[in-house]
Protein backbone atom coordinates (compact mmCIF):
# COMPACT_ATOMS: atom_id res chain seq x y z
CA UNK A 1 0.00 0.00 0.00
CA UNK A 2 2.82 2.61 0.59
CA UNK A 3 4.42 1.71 -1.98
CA UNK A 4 1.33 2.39 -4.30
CA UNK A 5 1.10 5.65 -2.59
CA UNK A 6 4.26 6.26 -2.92
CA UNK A 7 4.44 5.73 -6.67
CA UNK A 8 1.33 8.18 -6.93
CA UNK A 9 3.16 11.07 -5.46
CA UNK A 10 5.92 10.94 -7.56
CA UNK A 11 4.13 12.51 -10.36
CA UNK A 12 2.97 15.28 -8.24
CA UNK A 13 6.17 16.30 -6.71
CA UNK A 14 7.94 15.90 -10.10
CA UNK A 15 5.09 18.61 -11.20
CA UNK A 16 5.74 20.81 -8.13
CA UNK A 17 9.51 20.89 -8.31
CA UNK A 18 8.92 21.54 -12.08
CA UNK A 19 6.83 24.44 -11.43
CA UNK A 20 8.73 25.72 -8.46
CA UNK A 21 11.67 25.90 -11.07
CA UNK A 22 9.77 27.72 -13.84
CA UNK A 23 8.66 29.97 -11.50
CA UNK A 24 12.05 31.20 -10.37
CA UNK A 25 12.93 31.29 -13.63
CA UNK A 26 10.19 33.95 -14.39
CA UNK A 27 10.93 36.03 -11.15
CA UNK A 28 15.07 35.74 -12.88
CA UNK A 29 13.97 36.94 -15.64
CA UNK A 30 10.99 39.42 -14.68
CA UNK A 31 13.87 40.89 -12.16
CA UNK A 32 16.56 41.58 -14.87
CA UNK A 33 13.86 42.90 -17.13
CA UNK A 34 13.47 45.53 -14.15
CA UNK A 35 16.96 46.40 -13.48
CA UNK A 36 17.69 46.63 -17.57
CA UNK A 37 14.72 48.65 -17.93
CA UNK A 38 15.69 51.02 -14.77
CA UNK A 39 19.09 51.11 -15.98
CA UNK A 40 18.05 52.30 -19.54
CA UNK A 41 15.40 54.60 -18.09
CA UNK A 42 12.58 52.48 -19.94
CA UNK A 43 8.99 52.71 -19.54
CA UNK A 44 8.06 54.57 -15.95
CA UNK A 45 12.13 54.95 -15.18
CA UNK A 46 12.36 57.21 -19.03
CA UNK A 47 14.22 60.41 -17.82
CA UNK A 48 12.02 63.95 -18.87
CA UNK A 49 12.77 66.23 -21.55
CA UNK A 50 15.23 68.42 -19.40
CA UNK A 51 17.26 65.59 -17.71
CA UNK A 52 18.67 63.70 -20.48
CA UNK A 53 21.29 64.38 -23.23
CA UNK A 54 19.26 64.32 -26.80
CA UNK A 55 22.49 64.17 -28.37
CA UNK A 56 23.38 61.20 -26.44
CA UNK A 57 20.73 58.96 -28.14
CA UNK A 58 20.15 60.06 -31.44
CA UNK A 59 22.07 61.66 -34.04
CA UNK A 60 21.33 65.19 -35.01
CA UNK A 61 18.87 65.81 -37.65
CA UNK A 62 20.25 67.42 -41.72
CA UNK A 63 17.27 69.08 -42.99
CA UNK A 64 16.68 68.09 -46.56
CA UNK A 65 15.42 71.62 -47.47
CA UNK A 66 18.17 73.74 -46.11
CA UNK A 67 19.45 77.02 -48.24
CA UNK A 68 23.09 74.83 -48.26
CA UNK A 69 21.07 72.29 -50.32
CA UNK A 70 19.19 74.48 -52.34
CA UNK A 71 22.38 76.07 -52.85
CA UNK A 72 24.03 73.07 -54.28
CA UNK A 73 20.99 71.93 -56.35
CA UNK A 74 21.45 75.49 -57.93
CA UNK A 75 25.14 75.18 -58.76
CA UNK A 76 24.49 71.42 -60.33
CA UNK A 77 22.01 73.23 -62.66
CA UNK A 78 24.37 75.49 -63.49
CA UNK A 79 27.03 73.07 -63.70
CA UNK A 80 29.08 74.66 -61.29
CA UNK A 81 29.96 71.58 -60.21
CA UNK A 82 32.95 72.66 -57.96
CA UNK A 83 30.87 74.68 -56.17
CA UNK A 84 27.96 72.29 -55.75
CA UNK A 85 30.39 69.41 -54.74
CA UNK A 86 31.72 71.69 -51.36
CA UNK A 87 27.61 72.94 -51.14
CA UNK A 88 27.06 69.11 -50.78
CA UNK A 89 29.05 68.75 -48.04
CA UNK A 90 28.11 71.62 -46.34
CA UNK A 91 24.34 70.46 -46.32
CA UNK A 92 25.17 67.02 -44.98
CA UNK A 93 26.18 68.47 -41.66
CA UNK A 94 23.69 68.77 -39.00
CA UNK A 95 22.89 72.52 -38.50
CA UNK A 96 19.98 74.71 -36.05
CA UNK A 97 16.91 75.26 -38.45
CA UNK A 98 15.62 78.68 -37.26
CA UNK A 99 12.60 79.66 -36.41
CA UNK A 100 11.72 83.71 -37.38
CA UNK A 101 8.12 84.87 -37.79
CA UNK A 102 9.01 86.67 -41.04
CA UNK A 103 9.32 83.13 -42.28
CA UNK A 104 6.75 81.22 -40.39
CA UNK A 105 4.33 83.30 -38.95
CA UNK A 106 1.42 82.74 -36.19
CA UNK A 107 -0.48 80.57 -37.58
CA UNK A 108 2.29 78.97 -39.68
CA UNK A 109 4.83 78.19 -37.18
CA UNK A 110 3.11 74.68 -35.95
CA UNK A 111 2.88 73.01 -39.29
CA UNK A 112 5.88 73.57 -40.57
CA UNK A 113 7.37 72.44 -36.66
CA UNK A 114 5.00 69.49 -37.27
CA UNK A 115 6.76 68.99 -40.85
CA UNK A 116 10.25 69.02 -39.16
CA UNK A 117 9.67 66.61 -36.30
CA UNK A 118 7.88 63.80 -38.11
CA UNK A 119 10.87 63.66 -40.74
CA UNK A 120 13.30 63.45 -37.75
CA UNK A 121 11.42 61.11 -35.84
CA UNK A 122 11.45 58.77 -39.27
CA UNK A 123 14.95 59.15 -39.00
CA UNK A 124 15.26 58.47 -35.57
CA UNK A 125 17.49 61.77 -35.45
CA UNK A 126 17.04 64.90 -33.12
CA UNK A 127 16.42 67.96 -34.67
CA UNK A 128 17.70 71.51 -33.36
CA UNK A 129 15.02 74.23 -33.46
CA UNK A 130 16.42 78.19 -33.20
CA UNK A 131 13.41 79.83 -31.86
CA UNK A 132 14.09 83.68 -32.60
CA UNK A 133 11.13 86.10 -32.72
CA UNK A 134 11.34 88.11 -29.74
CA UNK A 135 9.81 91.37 -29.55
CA UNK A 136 12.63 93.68 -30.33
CA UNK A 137 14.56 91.05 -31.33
CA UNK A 138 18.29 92.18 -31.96
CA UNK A 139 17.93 95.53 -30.59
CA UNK A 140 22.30 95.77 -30.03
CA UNK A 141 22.91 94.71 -33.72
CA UNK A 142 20.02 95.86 -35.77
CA UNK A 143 21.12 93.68 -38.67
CA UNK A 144 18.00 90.53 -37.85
CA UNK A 145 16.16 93.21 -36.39
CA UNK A 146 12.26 92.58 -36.33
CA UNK A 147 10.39 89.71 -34.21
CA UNK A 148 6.68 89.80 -33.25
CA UNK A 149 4.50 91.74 -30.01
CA UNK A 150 4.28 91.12 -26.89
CA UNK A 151 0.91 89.99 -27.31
CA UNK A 152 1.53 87.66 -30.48
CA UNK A 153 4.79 86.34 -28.73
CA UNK A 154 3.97 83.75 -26.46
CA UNK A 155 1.33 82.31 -29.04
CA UNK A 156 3.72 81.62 -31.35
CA UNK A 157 6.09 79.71 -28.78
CA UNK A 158 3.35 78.13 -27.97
CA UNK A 159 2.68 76.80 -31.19
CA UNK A 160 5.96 75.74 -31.93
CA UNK A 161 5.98 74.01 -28.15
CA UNK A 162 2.56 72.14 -28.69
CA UNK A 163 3.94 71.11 -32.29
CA UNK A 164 7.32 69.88 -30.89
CA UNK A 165 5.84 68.14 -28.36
CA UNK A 166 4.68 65.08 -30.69
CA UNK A 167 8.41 64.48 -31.50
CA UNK A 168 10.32 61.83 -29.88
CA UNK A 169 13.38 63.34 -29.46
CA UNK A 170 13.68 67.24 -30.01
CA UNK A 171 16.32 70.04 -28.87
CA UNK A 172 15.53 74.09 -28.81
CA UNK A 173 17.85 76.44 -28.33
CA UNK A 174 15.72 79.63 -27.02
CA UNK A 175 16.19 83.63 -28.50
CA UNK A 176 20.07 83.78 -29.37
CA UNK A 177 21.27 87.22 -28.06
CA UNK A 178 18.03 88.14 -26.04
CA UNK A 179 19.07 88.12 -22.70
CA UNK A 180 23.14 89.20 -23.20
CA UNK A 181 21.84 92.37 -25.59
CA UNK A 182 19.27 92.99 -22.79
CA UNK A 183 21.93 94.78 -20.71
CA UNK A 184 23.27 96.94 -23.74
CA UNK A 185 18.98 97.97 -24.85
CA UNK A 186 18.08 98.52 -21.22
CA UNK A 187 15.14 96.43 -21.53
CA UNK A 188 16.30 93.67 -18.79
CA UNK A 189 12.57 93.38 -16.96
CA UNK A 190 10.76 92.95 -20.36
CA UNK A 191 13.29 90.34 -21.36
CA UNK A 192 13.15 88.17 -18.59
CA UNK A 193 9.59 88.39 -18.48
CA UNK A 194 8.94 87.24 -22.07
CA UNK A 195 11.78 84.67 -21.75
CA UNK A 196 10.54 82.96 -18.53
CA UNK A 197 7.07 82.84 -19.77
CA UNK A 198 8.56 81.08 -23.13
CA UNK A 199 10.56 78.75 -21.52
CA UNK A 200 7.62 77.70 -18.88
CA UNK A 201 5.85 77.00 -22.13
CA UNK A 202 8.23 74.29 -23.72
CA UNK A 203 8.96 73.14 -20.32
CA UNK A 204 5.02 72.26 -19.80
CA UNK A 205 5.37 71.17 -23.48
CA UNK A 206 8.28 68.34 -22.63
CA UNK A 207 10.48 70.29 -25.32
CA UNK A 208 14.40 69.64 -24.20
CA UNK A 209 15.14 73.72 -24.00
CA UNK A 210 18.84 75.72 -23.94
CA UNK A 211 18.61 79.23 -23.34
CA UNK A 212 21.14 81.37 -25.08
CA UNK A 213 23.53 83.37 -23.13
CA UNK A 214 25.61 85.11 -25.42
CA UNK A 215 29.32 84.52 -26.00
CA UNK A 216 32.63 84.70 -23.94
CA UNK A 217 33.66 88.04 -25.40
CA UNK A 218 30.47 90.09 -24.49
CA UNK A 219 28.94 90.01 -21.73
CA UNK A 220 30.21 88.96 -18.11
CA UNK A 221 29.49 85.23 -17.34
CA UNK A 222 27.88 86.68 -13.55
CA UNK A 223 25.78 89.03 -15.37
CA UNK A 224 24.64 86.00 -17.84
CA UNK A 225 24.11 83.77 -14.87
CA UNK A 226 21.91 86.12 -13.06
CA UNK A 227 19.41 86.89 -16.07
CA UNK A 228 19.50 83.18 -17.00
CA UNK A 229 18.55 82.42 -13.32
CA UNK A 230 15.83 84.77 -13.53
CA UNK A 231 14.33 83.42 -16.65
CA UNK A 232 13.52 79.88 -15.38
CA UNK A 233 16.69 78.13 -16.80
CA UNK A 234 16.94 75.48 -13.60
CA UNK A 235 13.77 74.54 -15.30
CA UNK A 236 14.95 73.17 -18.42
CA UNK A 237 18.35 71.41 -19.76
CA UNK A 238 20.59 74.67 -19.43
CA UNK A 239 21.84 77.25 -22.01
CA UNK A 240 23.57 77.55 -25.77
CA UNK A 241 26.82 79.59 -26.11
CA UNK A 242 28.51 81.33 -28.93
CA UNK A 243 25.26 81.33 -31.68
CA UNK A 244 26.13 82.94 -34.48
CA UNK A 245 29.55 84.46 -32.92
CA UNK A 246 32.99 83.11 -33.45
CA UNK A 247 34.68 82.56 -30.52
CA UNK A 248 37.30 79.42 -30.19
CA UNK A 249 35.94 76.36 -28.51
CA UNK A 250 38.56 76.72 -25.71
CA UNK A 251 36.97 80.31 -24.84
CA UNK A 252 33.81 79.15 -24.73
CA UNK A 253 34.45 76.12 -22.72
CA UNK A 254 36.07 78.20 -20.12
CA UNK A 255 33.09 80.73 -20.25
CA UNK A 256 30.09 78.02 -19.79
CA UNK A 257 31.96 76.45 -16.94
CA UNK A 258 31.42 79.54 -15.07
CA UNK A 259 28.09 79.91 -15.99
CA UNK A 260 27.09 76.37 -15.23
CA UNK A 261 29.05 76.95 -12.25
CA UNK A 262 26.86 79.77 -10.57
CA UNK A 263 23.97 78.00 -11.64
CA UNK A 264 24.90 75.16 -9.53
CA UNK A 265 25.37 73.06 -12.79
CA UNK A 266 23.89 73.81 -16.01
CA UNK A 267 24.39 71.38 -19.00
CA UNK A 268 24.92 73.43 -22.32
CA UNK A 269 25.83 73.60 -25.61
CA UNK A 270 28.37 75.33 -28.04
CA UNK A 271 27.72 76.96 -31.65
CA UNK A 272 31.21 75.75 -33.46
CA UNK A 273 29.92 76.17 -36.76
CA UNK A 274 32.04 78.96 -37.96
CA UNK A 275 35.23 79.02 -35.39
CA UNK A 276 37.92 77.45 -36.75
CA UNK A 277 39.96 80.10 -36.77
CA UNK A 278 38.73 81.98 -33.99
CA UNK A 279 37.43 85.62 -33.89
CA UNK A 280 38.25 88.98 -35.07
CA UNK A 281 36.38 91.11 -32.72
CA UNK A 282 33.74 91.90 -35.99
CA UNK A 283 30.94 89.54 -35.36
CA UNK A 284 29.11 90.40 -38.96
CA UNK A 285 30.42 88.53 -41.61
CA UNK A 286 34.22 88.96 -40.91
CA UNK A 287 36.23 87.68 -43.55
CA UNK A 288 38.84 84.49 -43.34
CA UNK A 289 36.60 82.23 -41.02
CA UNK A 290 36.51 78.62 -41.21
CA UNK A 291 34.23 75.79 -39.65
CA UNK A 292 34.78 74.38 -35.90
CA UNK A 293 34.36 71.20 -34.49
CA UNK A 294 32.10 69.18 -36.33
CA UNK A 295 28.32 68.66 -34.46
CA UNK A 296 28.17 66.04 -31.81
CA UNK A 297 27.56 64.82 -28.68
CA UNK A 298 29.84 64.82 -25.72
CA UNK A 299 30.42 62.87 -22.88
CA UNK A 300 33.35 64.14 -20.78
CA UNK A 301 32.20 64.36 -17.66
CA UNK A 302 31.33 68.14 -18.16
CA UNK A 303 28.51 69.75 -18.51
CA UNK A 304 28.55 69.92 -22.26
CA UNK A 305 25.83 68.05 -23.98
CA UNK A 306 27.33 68.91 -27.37
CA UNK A 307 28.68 71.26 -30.10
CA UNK A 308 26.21 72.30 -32.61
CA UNK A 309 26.44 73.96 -35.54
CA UNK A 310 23.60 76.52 -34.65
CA UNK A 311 23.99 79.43 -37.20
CA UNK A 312 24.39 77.41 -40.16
CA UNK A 313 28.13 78.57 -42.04
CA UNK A 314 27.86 79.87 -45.48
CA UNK A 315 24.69 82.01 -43.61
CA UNK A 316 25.16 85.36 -43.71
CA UNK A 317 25.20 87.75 -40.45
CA UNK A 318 23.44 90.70 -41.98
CA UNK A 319 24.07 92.78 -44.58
CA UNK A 320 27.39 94.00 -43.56
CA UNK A 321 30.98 93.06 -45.13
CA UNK A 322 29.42 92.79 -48.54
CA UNK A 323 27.40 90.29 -47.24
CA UNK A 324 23.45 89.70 -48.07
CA UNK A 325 20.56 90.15 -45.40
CA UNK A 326 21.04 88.14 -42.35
CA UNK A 327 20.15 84.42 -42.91
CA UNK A 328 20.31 84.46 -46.59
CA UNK A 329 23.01 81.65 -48.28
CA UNK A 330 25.90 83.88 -49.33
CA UNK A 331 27.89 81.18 -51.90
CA UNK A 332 31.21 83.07 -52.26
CA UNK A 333 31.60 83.64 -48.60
CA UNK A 334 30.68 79.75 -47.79
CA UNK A 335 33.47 78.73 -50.42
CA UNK A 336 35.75 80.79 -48.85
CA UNK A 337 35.12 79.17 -45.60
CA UNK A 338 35.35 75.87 -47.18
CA UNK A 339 38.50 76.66 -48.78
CA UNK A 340 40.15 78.15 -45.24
CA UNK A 341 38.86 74.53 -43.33
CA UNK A 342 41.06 72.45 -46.02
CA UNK A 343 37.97 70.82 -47.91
């Protein structure tokens, strides 16, 4: 009789010992899916807009329809085929696509935000957005002077926030110039108030946001510090350096350490489109420039996220040193450049 009983158990405990085992190997595995996806900030553990590196996942985003590539689709039909060879080149490097209302007004602004993000997002790339309307907007230089009211400004962010929003991965570098002129137009208060109210707005948004603070050679980095402070920036990812401007990557290194420094820690970015040779003191179209460090992310240990190529080179600053109104593609200054970085 025991044996019989015996031999009926077996069965079972060969069941329960089987089960036992599959069941540790589910909590195995169900625990090393939870430390890989904690690790790799998956699912509930995905880090927010403003506390990851976008440059650290994705690479940056070439906009098909750039004026460097409608440059070099002009030269080909010319069969200027020198010039459309370097134009090439020049459009198959990651650069900021700005945002002006001239271009893409209320009302506008979304779609074509829409237009740019989907395209990325195809990609899997991360596209840089120069958002530059500002009332007043270049009040020290007067060369992209222009931007929109008061009233119509923080609709239009908003736009381009709500559009940006749908993109997976997305980086905005906020009013180059804005807060360092500021000091020089004596219009701090209005500043601040229109920047902090734009950056709340692609915070709420999820939009990863760098607010400009000038270069090294302007404006003092504690001045910088305190008007980035009082704009929200410990809100967002940090602040750009050296848009548009030409100072050497060393320089501007040394000047967004101090920044990040009083802000207890900042990430940022640097513009190195068109420093390779460092500047003259004439920030409009000086002549003998060459690129800087190519776009890319960085992982030092600093708090740089990245160089950028933010003002796009071959752009022009304005219409100063026989150059064409600011933003337009000025060829014979871009193949000069081209020629000066050894392409």
């Amino acid at each position: 009789m025991t044996d019989r009983v015996t031999d009926a158990a077996t069965p079972r405990r060969r069941l329960a010992v089987a089960l036992a085992g599959v069941l540790v190997l589910a909590l195995v595995a169900g625990f090393g899916a939870f430390l890989f996806a904690r690790s790799h900030h998956l699912g509930p553990w995905r880090l927010g807009a403003q506390e990851v590196n976008p440059f650290g996942q994705r690479p940056q985003y070439v906009d098909p329809q750039s004026r460097a590539a409608q440059a070099a689709a002009q030269a080909t039909a010319d069969g200027d085929t020198a010039s459309a060879a370097v134009f090439e080149r020049l459009a198959a490097i990651p650069a900021g696509i700005w945002l002006t209302p001239e271009q893409y007004p209320p009302g506008r602004v979304g779609a074509y935000v829409t237009e740019v993000v989907t395209a990325a997002d195809a990609a899997r790339n991360v596209p840089v957005l120069v958002v530059y309307g500002i009332p007043d907007r270049d009040c020290s230089g007067q060369y992209s002077s222009g931007g929109l009211s008061e009233e119509q400004y923080g609709p239009w962010v908003q736009e381009i926030a709500t559009a940006a929003a749908a993109a997976d991965r997305v980086a905005v570098v906020l009013e180059p110039d804005a807060l360092a002129a500021s000091i020089e137009c004596h219009d701090e208060d209005q500043r601040v108030r229109l920047m902090k109210d734009a950056v709340g707005r692609l915070r709420t948004a999820g939009v990863t946001t760098y607010v400009d603070a000038g270069h090294s050679d302007w404006v003092p980095a504690a001045a910088v510090a305190r008007l980035l402070e009082r704009s929200g920036v410990g809100s967002v990812r940090g602040f750009a350096t050296n848009v548009a401007n030409y100072q050497t990557d060393d320089d501007e290194r040394a000047y967004a350490t101090r920044i990040a420094k009083l802000l207890g820690g900042a990430h940022y970015v640097i513009d190195s489109g068109r420093n390779g040779n460092g500047s003259t003191k004439n920030w409009c179209n000086p002549a003998r420039r060459a690129v800087g460090t190519d776009p890319g992310f960085v992982d030092d240990g600093t708090g740089l996220d990245a160089f950028l190529w933010v003002k796009p080179p071959g752009e022009s600053d304005g219409d100063c040193g026989g150059g064409p109104p600011a933003g337009e593609f000025w060829p014979q200054r871009a193949l000069e450049m081209a020629r000066l970085s050894g392409w």
